[in-house]
Structures are given as C-alpha cells and as structure tokens.
C-alpha atoms as a PDB file:
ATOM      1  CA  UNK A   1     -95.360 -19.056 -84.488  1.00  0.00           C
ATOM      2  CA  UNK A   2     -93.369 -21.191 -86.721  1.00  0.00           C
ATOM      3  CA  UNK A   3     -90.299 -22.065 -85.756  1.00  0.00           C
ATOM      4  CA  UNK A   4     -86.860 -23.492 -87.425  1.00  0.00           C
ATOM      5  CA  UNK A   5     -83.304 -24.539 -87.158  1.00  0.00           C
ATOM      6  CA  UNK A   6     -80.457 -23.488 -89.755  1.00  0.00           C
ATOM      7  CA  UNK A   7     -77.279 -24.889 -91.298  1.00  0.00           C
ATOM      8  CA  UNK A   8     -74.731 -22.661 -92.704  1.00  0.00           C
ATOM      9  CA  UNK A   9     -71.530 -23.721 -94.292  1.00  0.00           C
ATOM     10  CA  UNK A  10     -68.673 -23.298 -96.740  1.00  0.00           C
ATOM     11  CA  UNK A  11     -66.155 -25.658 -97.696  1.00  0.00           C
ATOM     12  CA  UNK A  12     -62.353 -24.594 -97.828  1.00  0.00           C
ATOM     13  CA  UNK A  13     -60.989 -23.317 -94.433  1.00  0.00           C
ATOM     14  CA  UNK A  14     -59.046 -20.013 -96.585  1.00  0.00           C
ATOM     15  CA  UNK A  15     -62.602 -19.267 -97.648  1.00  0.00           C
ATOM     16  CA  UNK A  16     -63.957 -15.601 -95.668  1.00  0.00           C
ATOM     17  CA  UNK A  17     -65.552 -16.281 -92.758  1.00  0.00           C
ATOM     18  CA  UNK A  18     -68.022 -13.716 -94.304  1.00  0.00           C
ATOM     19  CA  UNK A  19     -69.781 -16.248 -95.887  1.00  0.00           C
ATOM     20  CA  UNK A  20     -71.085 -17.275 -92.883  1.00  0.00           C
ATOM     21  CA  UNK A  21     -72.213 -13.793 -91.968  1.00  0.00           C
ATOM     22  CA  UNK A  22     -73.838 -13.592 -95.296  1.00  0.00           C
ATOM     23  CA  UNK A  23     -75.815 -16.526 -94.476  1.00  0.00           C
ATOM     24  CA  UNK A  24     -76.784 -15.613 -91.394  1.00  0.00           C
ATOM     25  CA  UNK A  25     -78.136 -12.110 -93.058  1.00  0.00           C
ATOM     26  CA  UNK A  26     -80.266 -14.278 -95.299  1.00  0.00           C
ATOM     27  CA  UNK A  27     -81.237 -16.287 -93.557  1.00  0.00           C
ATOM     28  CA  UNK A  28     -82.361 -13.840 -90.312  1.00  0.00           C
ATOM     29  CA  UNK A  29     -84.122 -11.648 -93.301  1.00  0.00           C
ATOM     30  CA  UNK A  30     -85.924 -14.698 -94.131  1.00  0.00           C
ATOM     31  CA  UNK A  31     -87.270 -15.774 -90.617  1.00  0.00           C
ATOM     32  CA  UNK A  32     -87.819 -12.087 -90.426  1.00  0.00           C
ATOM     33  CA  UNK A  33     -90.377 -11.846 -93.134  1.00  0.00           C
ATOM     34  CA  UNK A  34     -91.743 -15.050 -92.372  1.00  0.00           C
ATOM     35  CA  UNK A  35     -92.437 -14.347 -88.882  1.00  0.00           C
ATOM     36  CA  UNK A  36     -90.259 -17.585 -88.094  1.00  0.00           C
ATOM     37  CA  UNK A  37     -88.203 -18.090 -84.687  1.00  0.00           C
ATOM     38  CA  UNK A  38     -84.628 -19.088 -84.929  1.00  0.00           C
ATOM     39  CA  UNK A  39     -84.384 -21.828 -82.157  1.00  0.00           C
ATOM     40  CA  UNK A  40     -80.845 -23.280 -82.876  1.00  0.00           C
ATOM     41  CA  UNK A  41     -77.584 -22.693 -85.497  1.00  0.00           C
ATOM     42  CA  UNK A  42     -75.275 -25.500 -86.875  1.00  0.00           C
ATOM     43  CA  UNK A  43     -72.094 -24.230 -88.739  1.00  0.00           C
ATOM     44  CA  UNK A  44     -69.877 -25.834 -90.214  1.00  0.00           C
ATOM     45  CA  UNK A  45     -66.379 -24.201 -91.155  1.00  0.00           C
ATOM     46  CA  UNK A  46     -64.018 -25.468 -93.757  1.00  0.00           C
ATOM     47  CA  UNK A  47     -66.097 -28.835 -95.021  1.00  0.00           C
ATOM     48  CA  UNK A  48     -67.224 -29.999 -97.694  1.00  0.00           C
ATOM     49  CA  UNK A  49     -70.353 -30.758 -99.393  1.00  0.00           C
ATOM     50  CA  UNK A  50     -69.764 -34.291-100.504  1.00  0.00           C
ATOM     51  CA  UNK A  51     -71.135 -35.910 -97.783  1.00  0.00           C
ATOM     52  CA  UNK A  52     -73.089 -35.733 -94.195  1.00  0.00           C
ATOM     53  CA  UNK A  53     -70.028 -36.834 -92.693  1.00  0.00           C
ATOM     54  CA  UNK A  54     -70.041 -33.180 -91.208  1.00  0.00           C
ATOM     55  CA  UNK A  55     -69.554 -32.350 -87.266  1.00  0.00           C
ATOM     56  CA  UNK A  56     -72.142 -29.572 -87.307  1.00  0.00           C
ATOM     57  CA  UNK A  57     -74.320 -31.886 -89.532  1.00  0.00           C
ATOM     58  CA  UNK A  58     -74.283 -34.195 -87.284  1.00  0.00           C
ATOM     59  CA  UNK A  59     -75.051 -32.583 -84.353  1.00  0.00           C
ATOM     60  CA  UNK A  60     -77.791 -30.696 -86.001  1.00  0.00           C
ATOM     61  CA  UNK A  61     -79.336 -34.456 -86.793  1.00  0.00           C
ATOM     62  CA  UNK A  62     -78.763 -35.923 -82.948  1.00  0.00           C
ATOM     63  CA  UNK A  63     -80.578 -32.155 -82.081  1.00  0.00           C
ATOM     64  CA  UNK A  64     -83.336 -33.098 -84.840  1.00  0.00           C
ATOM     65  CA  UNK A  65     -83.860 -36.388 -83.450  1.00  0.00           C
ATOM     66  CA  UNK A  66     -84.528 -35.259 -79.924  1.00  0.00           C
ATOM     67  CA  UNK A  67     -86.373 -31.630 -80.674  1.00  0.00           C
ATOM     68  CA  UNK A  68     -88.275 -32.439 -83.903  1.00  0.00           C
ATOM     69  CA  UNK A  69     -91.593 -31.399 -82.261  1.00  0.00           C
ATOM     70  CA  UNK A  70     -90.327 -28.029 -81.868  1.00  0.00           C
ATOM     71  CA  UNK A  71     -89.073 -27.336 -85.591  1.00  0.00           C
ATOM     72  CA  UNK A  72     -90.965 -26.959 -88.474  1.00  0.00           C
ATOM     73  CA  UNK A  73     -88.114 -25.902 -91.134  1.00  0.00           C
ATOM     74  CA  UNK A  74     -84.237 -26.462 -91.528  1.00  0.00           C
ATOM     75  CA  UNK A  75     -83.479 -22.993 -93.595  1.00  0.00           C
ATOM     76  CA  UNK A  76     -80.052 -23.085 -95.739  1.00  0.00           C
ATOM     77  CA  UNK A  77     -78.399 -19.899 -97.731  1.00  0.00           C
ATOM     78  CA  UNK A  78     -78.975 -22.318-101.110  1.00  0.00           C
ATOM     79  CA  UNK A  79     -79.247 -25.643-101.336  1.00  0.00           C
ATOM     80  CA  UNK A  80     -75.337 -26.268-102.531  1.00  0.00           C
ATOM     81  CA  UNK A  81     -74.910 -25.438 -98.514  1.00  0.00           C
ATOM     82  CA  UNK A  82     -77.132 -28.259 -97.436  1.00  0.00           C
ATOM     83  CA  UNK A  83     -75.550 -31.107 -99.832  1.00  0.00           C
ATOM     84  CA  UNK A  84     -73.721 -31.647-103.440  1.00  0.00           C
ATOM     85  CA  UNK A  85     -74.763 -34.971-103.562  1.00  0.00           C
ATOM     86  CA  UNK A  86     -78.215 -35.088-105.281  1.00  0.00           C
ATOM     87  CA  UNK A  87     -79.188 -38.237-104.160  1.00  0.00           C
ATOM     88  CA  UNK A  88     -78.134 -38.303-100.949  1.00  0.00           C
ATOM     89  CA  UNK A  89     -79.760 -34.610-100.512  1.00  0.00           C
ATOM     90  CA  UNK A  90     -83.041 -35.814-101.545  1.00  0.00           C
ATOM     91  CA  UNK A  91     -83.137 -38.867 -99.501  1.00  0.00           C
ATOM     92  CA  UNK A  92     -82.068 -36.845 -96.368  1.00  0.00           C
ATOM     93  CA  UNK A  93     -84.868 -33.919 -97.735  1.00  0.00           C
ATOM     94  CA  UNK A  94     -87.510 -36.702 -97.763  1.00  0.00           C
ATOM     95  CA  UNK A  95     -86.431 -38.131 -93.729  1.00  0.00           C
ATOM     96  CA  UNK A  96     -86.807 -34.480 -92.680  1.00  0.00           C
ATOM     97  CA  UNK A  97     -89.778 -34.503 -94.055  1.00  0.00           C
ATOM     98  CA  UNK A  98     -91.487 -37.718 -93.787  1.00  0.00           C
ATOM     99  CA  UNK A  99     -89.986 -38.678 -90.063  1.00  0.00           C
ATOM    100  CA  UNK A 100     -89.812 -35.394 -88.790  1.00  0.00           C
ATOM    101  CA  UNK A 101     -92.464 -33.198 -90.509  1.00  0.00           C
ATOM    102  CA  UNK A 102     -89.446 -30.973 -91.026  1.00  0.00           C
ATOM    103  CA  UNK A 103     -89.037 -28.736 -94.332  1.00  0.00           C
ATOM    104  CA  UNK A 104     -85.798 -27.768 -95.809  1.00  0.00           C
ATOM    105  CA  UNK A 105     -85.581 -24.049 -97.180  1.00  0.00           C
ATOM    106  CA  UNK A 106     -83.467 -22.481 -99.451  1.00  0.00           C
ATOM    107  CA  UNK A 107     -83.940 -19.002 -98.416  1.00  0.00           C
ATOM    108  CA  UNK A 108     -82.075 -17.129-101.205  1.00  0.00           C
ATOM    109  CA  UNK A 109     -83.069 -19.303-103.804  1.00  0.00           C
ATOM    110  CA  UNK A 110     -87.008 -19.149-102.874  1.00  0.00           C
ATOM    111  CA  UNK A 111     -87.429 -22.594-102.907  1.00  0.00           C
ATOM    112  CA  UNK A 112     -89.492 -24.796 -99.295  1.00  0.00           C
ATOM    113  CA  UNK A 113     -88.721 -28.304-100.323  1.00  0.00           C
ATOM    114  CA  UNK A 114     -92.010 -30.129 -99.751  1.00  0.00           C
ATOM    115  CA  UNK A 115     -91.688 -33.958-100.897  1.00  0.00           C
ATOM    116  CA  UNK A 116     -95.076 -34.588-101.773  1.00  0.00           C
ATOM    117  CA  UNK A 117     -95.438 -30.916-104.293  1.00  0.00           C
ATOM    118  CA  UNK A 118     -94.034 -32.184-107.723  1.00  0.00           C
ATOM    119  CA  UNK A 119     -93.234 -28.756-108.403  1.00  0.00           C
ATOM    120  CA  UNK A 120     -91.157 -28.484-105.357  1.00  0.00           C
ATOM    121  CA  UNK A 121     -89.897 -31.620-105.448  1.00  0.00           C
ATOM    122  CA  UNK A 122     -88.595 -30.993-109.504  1.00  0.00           C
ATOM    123  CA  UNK A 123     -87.124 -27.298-108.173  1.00  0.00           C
ATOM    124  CA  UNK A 124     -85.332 -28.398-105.342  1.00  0.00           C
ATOM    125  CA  UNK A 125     -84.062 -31.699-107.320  1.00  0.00           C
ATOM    126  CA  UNK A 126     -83.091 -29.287-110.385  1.00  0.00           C
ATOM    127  CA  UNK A 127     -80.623 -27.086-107.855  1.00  0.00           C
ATOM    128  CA  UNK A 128     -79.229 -29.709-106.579  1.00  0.00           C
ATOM    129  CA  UNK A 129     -78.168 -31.856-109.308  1.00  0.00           C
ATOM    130  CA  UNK A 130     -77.098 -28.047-110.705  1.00  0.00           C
ATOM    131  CA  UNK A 131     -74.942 -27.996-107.406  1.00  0.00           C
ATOM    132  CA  UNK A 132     -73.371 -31.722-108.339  1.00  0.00           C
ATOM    133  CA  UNK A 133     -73.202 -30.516-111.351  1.00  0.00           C
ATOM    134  CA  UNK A 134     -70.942 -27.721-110.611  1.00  0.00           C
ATOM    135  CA  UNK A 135     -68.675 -29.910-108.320  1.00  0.00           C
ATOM    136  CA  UNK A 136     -68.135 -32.132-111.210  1.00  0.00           C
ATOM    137  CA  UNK A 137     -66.624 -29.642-113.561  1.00  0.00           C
ATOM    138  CA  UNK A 138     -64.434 -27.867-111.093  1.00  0.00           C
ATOM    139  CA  UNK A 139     -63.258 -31.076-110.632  1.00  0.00           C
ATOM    140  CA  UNK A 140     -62.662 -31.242-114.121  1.00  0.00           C
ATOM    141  CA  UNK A 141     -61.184 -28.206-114.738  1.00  0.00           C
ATOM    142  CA  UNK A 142     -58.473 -28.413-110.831  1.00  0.00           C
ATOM    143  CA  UNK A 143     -57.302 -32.127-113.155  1.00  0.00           C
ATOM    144  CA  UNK A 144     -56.465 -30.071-116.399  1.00  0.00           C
ATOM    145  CA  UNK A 145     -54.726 -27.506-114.399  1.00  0.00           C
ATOM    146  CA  UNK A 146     -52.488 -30.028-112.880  1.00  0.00           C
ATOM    147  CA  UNK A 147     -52.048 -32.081-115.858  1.00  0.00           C
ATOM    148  CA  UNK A 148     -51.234 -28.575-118.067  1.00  0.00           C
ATOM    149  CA  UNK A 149     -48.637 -27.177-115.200  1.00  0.00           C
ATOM    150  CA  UNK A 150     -47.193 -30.605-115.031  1.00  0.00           C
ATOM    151  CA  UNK A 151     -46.819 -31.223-118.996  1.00  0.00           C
ATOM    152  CA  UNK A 152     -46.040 -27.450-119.423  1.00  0.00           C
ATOM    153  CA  UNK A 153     -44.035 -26.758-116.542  1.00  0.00           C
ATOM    154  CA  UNK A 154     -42.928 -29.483-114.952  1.00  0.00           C
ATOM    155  CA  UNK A 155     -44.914 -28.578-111.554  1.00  0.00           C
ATOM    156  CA  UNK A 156     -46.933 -29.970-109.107  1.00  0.00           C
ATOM    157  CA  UNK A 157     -45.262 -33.726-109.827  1.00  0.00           C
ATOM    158  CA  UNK A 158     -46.256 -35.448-106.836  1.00  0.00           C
ATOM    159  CA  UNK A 159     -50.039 -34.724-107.588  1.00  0.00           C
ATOM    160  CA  UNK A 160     -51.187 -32.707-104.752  1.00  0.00           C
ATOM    161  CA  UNK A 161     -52.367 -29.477-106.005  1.00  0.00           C
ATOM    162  CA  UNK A 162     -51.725 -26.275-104.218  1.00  0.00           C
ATOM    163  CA  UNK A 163     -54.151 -23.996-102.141  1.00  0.00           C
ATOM    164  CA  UNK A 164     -56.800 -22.441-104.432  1.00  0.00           C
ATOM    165  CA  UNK A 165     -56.554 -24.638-107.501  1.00  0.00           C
END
C-alpha cells in the first residue's frame, strides 16, 4: 500500500478554520479512492504562501528528511496551498522528487506532479504560475484600494491597510 504525508494551509488567521476541514475532506476522499495511507499531517494556520519560511513546512521537511522511505506522495487541497511562488514551488517539487522519490498531489485539481512527464510537469507549472498570478493582482487591486480611500477619503494615511483589504 502506498502511502503519503499532507500539507494543508490557508493564509490570514480571520480566515474559517473550515478550510482546513475542507482539506482534510479532500484530501481523506483522495487517499480513500486511491487506496493510500495517511501516515502524518502538517498544518499550517494563518501563513502565507510566499515562501517555505512556514513552521508546519518546516517540520514536514525535517519529517521528510528522516522518513522519506516510508512516503511516496505529499497530497495538497491545490497547489496555491503548497506554494505561490512558481519557481520556488517547482524547485522544491523537483527535491521531493528527485532526492526523495516523493510526488506532490494536488488532489482537487487532479494533477500528481511527476518531474520527468512533460505533461505533468507543464500542468502543475501552469497552476502555479496561475496561483502567482493571482497573488500579484490582489496585490494590485489591496494598492488601488488604499491609494482610492486615501485620495477619496482621506483614510488609511499611515499606509497600513485594515483587516480584509
């Protein structure tokens, strides 16, 4: 029987904690089907994307580096959960992979990264840059609001935008 590790995660600490659940139903549908045993969960609550630079992240690497031999996929909700850095996504996707013999899944979005499939590799790449992608313009669009309520309005002045924007 296969076996396989899972990181869930979403990134503002006001966000649901049912996105977690959520994941955890997707992901436990996926093993499910798969006939795949869970053998450890890293979450991380209330961080973002950006980077690795996550506690549960790292943990679930130091737990990688000592158990590899006894994991054969990292599963994720979507990819955007795993990283929102492209590059930095695919470099740690082709570690897993190539040190580790590890394969990253993106349960809801069908997609098992495998490094050396072109078609795999161009899918997973494709979501991912999507996911940087989509970082970029709400990034965008939290700078207009600012700029608008401070032109407008007058608020906001010392730059620090408020919960939610």
């Amino acid at each position: 029987m296969k076996r396989a590790i899972r990181y869930l995660r979403y990134s503002h600490e006001g966000q649901s904690n049912s996105s977690i659940e959520r994941q955890e139903l997707y992901t436990d549908e996926w093993m499910k089907y798969n006939d795949v045993e869970l053998v450890d969960t890293f979450i991380d609550r209330g961080k973002s994307a950006k980077t690795f630079d996550r506690p549960d992240f790292i943990k679930l690497q130091t737990f990688i580096a000592s158990h590899y031999k006894k994991v054969d996929y990292l599963l994720v909700d979507q990819l955007d959960r795993f990283s929102r850095d492209a590059g930095e996504a695919m470099s740690m996707v082709k570690k897993l992979q190539r040190k580790y013999n590890i394969q990253v899944v993106s349960v809801t979005e069908g997609i098992t990264f495998d490094y050396n499939a072109p078609g795999s590799f161009f899918r997973a790449g494709l979501q991912l840059l999507l996911a940087e992608e989509d970082n970029i313009n709400r990034s965008i669009k939290i700078r207009g609001g600012i700029y608008t309520a401070m032109a407008k309005e007058g608020r906001y002045l010392n730059r620090i935008p408020p919960f939610g924007y």
